[in-house]
C-alpha atoms as a PDB file:
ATOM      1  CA  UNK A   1     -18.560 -25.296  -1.961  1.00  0.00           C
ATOM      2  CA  UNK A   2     -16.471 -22.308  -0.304  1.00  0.00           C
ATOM      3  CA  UNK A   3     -18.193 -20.105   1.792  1.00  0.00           C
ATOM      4  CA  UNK A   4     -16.269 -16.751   2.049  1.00  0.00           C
ATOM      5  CA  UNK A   5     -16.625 -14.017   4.128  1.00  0.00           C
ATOM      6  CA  UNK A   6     -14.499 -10.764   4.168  1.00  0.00           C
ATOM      7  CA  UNK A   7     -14.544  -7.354   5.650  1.00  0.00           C
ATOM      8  CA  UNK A   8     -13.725  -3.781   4.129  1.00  0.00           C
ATOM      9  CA  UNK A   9     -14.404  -0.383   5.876  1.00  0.00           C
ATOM     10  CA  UNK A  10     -16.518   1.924   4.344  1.00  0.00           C
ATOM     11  CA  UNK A  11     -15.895   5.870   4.424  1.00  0.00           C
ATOM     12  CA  UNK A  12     -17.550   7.498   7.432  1.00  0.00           C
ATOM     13  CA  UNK A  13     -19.033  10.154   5.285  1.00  0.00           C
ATOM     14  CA  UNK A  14     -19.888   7.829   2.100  1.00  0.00           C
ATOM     15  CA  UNK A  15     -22.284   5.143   4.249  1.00  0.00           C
ATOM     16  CA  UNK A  16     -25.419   6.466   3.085  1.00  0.00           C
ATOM     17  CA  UNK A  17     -24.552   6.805  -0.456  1.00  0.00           C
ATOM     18  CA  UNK A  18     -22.969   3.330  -0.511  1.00  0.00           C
ATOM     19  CA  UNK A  19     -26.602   2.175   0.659  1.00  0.00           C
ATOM     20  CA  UNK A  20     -28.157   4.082  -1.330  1.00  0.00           C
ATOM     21  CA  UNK A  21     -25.999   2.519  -4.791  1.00  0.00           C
ATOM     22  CA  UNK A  22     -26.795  -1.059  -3.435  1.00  0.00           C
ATOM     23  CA  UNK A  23     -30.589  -0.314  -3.618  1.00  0.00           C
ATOM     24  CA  UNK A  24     -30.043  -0.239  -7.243  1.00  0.00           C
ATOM     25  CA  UNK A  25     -26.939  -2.364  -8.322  1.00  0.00           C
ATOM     26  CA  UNK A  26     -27.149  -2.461 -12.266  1.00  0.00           C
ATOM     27  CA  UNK A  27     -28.689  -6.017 -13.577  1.00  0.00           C
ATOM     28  CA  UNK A  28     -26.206  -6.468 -15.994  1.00  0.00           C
ATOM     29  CA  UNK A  29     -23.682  -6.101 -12.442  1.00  0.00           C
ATOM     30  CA  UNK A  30     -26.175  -8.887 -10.947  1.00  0.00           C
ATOM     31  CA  UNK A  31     -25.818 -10.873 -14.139  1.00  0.00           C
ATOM     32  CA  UNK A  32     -22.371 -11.020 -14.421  1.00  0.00           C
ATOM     33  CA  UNK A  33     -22.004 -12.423 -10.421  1.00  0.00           C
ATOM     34  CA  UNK A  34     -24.217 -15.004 -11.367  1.00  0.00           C
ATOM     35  CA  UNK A  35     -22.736 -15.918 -14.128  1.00  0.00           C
ATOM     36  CA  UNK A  36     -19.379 -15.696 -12.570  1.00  0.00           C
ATOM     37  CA  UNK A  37     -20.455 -18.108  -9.412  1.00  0.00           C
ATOM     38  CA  UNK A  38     -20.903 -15.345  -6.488  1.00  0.00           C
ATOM     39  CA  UNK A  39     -23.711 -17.393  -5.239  1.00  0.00           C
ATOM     40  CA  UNK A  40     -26.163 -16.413  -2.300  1.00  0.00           C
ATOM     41  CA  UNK A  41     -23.625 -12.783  -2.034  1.00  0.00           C
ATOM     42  CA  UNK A  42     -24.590 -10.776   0.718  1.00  0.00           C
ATOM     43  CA  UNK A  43     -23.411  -7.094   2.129  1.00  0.00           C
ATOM     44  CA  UNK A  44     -23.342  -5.864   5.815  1.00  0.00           C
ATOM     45  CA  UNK A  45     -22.837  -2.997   6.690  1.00  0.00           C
ATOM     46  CA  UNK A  46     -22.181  -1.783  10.448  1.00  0.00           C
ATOM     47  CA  UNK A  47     -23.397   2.030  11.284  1.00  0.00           C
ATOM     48  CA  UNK A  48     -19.238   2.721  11.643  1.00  0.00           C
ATOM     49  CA  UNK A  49     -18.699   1.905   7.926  1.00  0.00           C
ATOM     50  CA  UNK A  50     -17.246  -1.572   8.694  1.00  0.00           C
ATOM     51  CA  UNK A  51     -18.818  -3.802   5.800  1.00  0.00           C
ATOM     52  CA  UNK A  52     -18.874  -7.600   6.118  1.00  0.00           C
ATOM     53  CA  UNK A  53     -19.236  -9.892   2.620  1.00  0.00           C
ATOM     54  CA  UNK A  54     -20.250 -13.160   2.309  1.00  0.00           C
ATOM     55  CA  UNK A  55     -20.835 -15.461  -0.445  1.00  0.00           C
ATOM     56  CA  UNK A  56     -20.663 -18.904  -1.618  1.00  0.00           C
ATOM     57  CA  UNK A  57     -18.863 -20.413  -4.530  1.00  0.00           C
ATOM     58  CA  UNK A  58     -16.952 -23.541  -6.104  1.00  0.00           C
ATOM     59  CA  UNK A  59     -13.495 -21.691  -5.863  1.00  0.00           C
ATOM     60  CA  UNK A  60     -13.222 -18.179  -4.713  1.00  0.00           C
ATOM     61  CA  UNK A  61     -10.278 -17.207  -6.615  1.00  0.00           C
ATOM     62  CA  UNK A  62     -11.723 -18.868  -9.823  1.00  0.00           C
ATOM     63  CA  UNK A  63     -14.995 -16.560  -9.430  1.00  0.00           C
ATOM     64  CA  UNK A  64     -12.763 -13.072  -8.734  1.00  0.00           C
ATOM     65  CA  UNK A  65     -11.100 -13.781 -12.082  1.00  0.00           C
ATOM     66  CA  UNK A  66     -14.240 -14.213 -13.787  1.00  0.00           C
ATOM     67  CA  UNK A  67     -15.462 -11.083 -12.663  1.00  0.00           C
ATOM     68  CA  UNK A  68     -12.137  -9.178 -12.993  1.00  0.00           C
ATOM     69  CA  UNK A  69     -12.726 -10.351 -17.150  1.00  0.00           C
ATOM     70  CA  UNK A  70     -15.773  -8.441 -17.039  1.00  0.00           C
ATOM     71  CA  UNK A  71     -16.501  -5.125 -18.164  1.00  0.00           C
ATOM     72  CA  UNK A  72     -19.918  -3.966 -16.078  1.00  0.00           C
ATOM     73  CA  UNK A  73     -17.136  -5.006 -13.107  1.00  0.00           C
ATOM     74  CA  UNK A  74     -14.694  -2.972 -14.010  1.00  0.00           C
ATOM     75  CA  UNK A  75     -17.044   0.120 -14.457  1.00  0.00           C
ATOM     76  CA  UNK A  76     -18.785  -0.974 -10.798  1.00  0.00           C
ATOM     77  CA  UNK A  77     -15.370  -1.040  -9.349  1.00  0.00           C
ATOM     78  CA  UNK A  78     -13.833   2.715 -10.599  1.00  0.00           C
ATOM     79  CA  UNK A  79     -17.229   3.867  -9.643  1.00  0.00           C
ATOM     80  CA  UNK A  80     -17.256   2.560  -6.132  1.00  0.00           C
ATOM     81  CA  UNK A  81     -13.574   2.710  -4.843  1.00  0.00           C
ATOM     82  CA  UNK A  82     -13.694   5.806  -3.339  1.00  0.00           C
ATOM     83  CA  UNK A  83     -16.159   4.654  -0.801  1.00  0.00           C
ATOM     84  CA  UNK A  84     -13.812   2.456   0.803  1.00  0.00           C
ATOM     85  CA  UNK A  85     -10.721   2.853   3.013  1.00  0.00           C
ATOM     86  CA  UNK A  86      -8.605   0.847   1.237  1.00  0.00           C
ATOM     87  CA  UNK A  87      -4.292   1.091  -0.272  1.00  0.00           C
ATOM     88  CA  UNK A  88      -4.665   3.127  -2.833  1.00  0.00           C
ATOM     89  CA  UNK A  89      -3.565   0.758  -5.487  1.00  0.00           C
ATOM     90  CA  UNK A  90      -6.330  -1.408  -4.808  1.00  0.00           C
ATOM     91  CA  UNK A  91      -9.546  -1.602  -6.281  1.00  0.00           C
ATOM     92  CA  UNK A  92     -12.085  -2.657  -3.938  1.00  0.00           C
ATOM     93  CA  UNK A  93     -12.569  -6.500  -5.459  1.00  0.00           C
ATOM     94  CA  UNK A  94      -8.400  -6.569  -4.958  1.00  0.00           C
ATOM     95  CA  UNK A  95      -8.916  -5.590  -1.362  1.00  0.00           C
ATOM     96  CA  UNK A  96     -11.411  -8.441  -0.064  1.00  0.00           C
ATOM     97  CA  UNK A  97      -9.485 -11.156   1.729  1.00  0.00           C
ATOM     98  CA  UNK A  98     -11.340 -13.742   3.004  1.00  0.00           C
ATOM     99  CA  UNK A  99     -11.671 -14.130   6.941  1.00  0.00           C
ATOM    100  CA  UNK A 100     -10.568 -17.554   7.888  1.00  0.00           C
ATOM    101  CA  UNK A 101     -13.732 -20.099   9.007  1.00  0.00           C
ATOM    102  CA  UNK A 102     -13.166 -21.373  12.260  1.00  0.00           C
ATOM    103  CA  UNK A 103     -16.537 -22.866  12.701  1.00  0.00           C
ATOM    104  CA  UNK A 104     -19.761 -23.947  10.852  1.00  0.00           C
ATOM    105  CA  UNK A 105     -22.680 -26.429  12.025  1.00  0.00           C
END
């Protein structure tokens, strides 16, 4: 099992509005991460706008392409990139790059 954790930064003047979207993340969007193996996937969110992911899944690059096939993700994705400070060619499930794990007990 891979445990991944990345960062992305969050708009200064989008932070409540991204909190407010995750109180209500569409089922079929839930679903589909299931489905896709983004197991026990968790937001963070710092009060400057830096978010921290983490999740845990057989092979991280396996369950991005599973998602990126999916339709609810592709809606989620236009719908959210402008609340993050990110190139903009990239769509905010491009942009995560997993942090390197240095330790774990």
């Amino acid at each position: 099992m891979q445990r991944i954790c990345f960062v992305l930064q969050v708009k200064a003047d989008r932070i409540q509005e991204y909190k407010e979207r995750h109180r209500s993340v569409w089922e079929e969007m839930k679903t589909a991460l299931k489905e896709t193996g983004w197991n026990n996937y968790s937001l963070f969110l710092r009060p400057d706008g830096l978010l921290v992911g983490y999740l845990e899944t057989q092979d991280f690059e396996l369950a991005r392409s599973a998602m990126a096939h999916r339709e609810v993700n592709a809606r989620w994705q236009e719908e959210m990139a402008d609340f993050f400070v990110t190139p903009e060619s990239l769509l905010p499930d491009q942009a995560m790059k997993p942090l390197e794990e240095v330790f774990h007990v």
